[in-house]
C-alpha atoms as a PDB file:
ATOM      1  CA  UNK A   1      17.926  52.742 -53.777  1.00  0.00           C
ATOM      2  CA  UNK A   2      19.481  49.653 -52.441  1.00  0.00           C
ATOM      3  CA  UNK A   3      20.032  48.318 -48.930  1.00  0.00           C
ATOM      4  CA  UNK A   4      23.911  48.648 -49.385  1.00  0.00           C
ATOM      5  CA  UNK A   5      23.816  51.773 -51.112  1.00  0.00           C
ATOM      6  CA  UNK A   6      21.926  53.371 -48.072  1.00  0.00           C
ATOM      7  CA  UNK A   7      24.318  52.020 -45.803  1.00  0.00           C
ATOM      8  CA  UNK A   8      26.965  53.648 -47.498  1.00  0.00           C
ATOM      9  CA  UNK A   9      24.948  56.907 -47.003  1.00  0.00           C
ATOM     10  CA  UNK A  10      24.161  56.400 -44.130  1.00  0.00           C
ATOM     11  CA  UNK A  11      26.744  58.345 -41.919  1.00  0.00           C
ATOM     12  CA  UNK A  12      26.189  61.133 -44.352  1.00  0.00           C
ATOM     13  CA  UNK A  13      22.708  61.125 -43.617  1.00  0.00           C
ATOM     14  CA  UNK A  14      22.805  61.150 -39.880  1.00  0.00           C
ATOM     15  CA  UNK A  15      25.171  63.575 -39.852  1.00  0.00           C
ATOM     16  CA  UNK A  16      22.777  66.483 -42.391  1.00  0.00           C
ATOM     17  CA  UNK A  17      25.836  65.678 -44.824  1.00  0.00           C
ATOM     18  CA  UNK A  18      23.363  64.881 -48.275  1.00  0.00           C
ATOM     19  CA  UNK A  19      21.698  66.773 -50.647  1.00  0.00           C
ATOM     20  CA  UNK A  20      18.153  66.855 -50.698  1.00  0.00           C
ATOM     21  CA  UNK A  21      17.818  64.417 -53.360  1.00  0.00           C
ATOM     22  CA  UNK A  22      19.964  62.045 -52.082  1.00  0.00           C
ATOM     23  CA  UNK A  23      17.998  62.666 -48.960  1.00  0.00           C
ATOM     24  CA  UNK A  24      14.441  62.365 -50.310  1.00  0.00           C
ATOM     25  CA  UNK A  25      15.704  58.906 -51.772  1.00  0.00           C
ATOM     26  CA  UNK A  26      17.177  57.717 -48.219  1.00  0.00           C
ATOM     27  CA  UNK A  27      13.725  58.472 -46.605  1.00  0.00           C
ATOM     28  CA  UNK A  28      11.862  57.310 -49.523  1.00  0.00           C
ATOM     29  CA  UNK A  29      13.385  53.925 -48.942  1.00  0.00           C
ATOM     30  CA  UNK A  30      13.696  53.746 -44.948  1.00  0.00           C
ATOM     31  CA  UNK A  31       9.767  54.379 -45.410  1.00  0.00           C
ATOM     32  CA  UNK A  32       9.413  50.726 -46.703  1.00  0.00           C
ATOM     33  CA  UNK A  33      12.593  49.112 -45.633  1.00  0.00           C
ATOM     34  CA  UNK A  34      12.298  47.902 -41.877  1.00  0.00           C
ATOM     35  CA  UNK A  35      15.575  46.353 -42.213  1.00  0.00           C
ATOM     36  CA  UNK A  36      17.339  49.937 -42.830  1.00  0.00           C
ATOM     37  CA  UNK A  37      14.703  51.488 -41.047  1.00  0.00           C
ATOM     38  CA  UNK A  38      16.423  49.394 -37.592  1.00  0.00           C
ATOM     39  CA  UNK A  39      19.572  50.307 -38.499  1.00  0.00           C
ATOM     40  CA  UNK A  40      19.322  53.953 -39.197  1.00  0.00           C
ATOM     41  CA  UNK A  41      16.985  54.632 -35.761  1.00  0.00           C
ATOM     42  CA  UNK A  42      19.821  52.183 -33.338  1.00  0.00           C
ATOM     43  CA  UNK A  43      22.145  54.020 -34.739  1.00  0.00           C
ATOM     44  CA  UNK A  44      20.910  57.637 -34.367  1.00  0.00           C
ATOM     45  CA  UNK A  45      19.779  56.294 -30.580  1.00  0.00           C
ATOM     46  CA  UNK A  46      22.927  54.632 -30.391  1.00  0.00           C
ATOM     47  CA  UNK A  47      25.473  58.151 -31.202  1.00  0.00           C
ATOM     48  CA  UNK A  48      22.152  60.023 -28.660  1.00  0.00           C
ATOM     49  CA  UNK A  49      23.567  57.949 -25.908  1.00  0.00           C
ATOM     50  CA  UNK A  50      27.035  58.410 -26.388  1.00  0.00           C
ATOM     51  CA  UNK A  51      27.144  62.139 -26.734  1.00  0.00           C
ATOM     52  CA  UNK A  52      25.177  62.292 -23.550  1.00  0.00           C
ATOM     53  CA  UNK A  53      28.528  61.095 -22.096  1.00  0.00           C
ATOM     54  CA  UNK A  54      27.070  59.731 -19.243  1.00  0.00           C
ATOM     55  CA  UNK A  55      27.895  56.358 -17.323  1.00  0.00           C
ATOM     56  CA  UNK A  56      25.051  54.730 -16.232  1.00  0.00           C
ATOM     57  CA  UNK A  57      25.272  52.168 -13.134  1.00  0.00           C
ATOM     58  CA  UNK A  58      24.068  48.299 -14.206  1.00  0.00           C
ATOM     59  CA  UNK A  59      22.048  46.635 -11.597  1.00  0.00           C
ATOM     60  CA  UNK A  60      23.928  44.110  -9.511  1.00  0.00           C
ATOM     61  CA  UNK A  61      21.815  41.268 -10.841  1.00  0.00           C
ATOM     62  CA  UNK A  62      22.295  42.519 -14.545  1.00  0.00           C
ATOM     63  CA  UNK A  63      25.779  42.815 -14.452  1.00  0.00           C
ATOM     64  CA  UNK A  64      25.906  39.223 -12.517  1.00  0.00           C
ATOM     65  CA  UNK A  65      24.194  37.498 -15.227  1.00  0.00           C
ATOM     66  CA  UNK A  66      25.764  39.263 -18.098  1.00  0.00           C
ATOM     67  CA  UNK A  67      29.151  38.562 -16.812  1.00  0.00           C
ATOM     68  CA  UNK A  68      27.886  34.660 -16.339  1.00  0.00           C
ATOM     69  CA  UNK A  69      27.129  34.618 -19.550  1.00  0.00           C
ATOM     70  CA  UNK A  70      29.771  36.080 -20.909  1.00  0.00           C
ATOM     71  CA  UNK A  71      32.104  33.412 -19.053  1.00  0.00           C
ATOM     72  CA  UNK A  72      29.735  30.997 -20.345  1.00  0.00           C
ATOM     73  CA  UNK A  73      30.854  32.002 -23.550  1.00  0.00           C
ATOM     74  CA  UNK A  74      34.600  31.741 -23.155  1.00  0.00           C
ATOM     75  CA  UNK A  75      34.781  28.869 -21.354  1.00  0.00           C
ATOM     76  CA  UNK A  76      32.458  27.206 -25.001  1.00  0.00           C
ATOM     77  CA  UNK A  77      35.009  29.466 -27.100  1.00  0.00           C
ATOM     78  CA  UNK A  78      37.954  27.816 -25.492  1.00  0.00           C
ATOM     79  CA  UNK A  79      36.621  24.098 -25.683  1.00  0.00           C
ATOM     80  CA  UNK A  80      35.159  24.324 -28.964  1.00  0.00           C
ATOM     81  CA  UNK A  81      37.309  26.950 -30.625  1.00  0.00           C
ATOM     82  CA  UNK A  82      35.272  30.183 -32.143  1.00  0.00           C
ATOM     83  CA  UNK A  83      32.948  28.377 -35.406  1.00  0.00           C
ATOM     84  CA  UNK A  84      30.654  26.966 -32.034  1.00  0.00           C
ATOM     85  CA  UNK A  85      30.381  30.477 -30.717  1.00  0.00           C
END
């Protein structure tokens, strides 16, 4: 299996959607493919978090940085237009 066809599977997979040959391929190949192997666990942690449906509160000196940097970002966007970003 290729990277692009297990991204294409991918929802499937998460969601119990394959048959269990498609399946055994898809694990066969996140066993020695780190890249896919990222992918598929951020996004199974990733859909975790959201159907938790709960807001979490960002430190005051988290949210102060990330929103400097993300001015810091603009304000480069807007001099140098978005192939510098």
């Amino acid at each position: 299996m290729k990277c692009s066809e297990f991204l294409n599977e991918l929802t499937n997979y998460l969601d119990g959607m394959l048959d269990e040959s498609t399946k055994v391929e898809l694990e066969n190949h996140l066993s020695w493919c780190h890249n896919c192997y990222v992918v598929c666990d951020t996004t199974k942690k990733t859909i975790e978090i959201y159907r938790d449906s709960q807001l979490y509160e960002l430190p005051d000196d988290l949210r102060t940085r990330l929103r400097s940097a993300i001015m810091k970002k603009c304000q480069q966007h807007k001099k140098h237009g978005p192939q510098s970003v």
